[in-house]
Every structure is written in structure tokens, then in C-alpha cells.
C-alpha atoms as a PDB file:
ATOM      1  CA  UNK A   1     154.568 122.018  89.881  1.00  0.00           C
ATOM      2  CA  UNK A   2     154.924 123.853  93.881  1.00  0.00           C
ATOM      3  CA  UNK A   3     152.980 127.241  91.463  1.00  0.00           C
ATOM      4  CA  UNK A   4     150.304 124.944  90.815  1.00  0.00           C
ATOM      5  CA  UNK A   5     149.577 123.992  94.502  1.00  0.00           C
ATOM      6  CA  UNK A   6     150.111 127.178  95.599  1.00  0.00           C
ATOM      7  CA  UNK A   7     147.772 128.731  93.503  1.00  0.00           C
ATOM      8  CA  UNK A   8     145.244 126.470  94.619  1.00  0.00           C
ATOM      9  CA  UNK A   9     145.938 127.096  97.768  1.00  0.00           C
ATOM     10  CA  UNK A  10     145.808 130.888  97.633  1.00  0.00           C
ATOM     11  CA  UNK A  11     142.629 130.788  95.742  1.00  0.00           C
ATOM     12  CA  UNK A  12     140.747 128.951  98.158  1.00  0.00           C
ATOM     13  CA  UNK A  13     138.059 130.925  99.749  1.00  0.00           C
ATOM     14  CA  UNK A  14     137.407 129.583 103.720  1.00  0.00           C
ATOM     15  CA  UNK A  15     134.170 131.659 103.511  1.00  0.00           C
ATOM     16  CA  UNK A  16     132.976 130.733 100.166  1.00  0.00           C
ATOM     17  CA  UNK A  17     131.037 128.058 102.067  1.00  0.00           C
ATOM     18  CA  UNK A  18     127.384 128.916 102.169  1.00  0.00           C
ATOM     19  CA  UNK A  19     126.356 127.893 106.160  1.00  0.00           C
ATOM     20  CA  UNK A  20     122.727 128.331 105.255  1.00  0.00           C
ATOM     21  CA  UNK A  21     122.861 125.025 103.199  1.00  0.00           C
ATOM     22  CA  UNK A  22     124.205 123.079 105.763  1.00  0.00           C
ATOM     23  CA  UNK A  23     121.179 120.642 107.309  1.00  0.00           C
ATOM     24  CA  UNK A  24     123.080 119.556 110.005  1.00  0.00           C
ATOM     25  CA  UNK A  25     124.355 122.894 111.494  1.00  0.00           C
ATOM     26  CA  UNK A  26     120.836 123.822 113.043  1.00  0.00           C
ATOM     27  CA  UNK A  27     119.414 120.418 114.070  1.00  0.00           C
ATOM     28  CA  UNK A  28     120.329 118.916 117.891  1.00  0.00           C
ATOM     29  CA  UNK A  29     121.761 115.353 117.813  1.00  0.00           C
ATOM     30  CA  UNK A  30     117.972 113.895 118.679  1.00  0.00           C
ATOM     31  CA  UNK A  31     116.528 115.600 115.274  1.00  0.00           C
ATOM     32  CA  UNK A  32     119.437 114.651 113.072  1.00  0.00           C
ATOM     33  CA  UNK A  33     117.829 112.606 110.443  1.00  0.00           C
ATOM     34  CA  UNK A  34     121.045 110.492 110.053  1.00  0.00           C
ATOM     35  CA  UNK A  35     119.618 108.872 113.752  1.00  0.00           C
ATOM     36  CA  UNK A  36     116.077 109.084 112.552  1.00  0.00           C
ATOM     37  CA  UNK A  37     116.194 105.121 111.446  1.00  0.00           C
ATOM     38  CA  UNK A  38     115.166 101.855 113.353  1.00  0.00           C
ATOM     39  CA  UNK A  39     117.793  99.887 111.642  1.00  0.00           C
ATOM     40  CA  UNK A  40     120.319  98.846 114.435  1.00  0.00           C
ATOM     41  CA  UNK A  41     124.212  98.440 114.239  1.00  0.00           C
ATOM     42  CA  UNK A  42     125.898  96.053 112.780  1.00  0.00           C
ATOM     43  CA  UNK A  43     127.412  94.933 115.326  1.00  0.00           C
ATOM     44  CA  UNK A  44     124.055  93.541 117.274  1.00  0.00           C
ATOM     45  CA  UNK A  45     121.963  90.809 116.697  1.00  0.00           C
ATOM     46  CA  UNK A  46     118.150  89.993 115.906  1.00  0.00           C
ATOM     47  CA  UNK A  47     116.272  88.600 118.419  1.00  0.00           C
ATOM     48  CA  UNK A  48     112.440  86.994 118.302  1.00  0.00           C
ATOM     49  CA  UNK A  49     110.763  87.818 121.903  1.00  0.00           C
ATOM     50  CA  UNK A  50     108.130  84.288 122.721  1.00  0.00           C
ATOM     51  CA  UNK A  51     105.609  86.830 123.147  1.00  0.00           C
ATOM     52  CA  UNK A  52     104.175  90.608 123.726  1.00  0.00           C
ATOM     53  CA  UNK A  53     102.096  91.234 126.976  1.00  0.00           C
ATOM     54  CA  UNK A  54     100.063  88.002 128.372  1.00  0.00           C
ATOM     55  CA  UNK A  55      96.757  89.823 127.181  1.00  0.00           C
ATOM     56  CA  UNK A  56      97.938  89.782 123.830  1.00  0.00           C
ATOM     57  CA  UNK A  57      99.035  86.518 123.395  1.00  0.00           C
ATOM     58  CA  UNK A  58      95.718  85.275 124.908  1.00  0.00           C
ATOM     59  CA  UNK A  59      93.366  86.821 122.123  1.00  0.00           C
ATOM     60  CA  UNK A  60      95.937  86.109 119.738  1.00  0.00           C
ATOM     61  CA  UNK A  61      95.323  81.921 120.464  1.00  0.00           C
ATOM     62  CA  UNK A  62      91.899  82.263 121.490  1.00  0.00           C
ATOM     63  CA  UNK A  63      91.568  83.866 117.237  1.00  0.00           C
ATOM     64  CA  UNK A  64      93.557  80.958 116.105  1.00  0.00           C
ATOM     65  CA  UNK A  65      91.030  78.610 117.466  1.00  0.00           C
ATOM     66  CA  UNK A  66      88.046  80.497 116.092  1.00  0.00           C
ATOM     67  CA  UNK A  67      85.986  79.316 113.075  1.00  0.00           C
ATOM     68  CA  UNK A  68      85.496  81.252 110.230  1.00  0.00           C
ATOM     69  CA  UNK A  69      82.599  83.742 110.358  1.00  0.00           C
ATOM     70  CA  UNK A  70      83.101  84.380 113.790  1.00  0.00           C
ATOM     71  CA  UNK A  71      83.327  88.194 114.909  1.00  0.00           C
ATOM     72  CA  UNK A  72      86.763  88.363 116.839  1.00  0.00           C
ATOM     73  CA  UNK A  73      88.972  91.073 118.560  1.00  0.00           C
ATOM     74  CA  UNK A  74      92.210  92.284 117.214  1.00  0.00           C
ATOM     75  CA  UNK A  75      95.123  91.738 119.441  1.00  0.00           C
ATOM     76  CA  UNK A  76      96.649  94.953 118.241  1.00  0.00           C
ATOM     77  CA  UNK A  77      94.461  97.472 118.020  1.00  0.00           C
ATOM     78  CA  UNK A  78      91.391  96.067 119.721  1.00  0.00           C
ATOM     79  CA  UNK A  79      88.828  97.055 116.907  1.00  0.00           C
ATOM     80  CA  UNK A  80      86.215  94.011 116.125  1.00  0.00           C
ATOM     81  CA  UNK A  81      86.716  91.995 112.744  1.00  0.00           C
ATOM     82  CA  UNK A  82      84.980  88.803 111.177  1.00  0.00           C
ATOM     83  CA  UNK A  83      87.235  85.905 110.800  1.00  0.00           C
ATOM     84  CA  UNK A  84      87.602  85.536 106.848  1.00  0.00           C
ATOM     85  CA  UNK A  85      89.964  83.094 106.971  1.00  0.00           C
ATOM     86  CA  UNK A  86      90.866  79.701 108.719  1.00  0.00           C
ATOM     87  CA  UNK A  87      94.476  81.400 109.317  1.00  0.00           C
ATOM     88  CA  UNK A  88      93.464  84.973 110.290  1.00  0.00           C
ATOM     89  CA  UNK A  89      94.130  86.404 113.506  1.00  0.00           C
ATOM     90  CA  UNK A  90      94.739  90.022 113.045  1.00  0.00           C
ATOM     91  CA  UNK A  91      91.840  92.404 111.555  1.00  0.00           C
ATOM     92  CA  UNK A  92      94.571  94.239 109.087  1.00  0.00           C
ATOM     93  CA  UNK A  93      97.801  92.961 107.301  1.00  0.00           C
ATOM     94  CA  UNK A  94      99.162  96.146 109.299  1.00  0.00           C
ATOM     95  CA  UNK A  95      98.092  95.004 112.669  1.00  0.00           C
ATOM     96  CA  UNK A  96      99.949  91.031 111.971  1.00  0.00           C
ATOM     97  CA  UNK A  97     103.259  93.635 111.206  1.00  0.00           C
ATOM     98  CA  UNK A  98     102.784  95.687 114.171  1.00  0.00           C
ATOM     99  CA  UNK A  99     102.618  92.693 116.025  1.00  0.00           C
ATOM    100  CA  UNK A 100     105.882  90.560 114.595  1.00  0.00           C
ATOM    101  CA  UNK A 101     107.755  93.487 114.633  1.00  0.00           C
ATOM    102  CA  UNK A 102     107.601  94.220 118.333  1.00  0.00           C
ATOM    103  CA  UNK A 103     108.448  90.795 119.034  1.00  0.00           C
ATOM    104  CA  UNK A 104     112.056  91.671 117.559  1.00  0.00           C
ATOM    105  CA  UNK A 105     114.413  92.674 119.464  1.00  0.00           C
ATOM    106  CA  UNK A 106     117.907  94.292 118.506  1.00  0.00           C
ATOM    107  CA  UNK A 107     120.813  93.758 120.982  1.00  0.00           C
END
């Protein structure tokens, strides 16, 4: 049983490991793609901001007051939009994200 180990031990190679494969050997700590996601620590909490910048919020109600057919500004990303809907206040699906996920805040 002790040949066994030993001969695994003596045939291990501590260069056999190719360093040219590594992805984490060349990248700084910024670039590593293991910090690369939004997605906080477990250890913190979600938490819904009342609102974005004054501005914001202002177009945002003044759009949820609108009638449908009016032409309206986006609160996000400013470009003009016709209201289509009794409920819409953002020209894009991807502007309403934008907008609830700045509101959340992770600490």
C-alpha cells in the first residue's frame, strides 16, 4: 500500500501544468470575470429606492396621467413615444427595466 502512494507521488509532474490555459493568471482583479456580475452577496439585502432623480419621477406621473394617443416623453431615455396604452409610461419594455432596476438597491 506506502508503493502505491509513493509512486504516485514520484510520478507527479509540478510542471506538467500548462500556464497558458490558465484564464485567471493574466487578468487584474477588476477584469476577472468571476467579479464581472451585478448579483450582490448573500449576505446583503434588497432594497426599493421611492424614486430616481426629481426630473424623472415628474415625467414619469405627468405619463401616468396622460390619455391615450397623446405623444409623451420617456423618463429614461428622453426619446418621444405615443401613449398606446392607458398604463404606459415608458416608450420601450427596456426603458420600464432600466428604470425599476435602478430603484434597487443592494446593501
Amino acid at each position: 500500500m506506502n508503493q502505491t502512494i509513493c509512486d504516485i507521488e514520484e510520478d507527479w509532474d509540478d510542471y506538467a501544468y500548462d500556464h497558458n490555459y490558465d484564464l485567471y493568471d493574466s487578468l487584474d482583479y477588476e477584469d476577472d470575470p468571476r467579479n464581472l456580475t451585478d448579483r450582490p452577496s448573500r449576505f446583503v439585502k434588497r432594497h426599493i429606492l421611492p424614486g430616481l432623480h426629481p426630473l424623472i419621477e415628474e415625467i414619469r406621473a405627468k405619463n401616468g396621467k396622460a390619455k391615450m394617443g397623446e405623444q409623451l416623453r420617456c423618463p429614461m431615455c428622453g426619446r418621444w413615444f405615443v401613449k398606446k396604452s392607458y398604463q404606459q409610461i415608458f416608450c420601450t419594455k427596456s426603458c420600464k427595466i432600466k428604470y425599476h432596476n435602478k430603484r434597487q438597491v443592494w446593501y
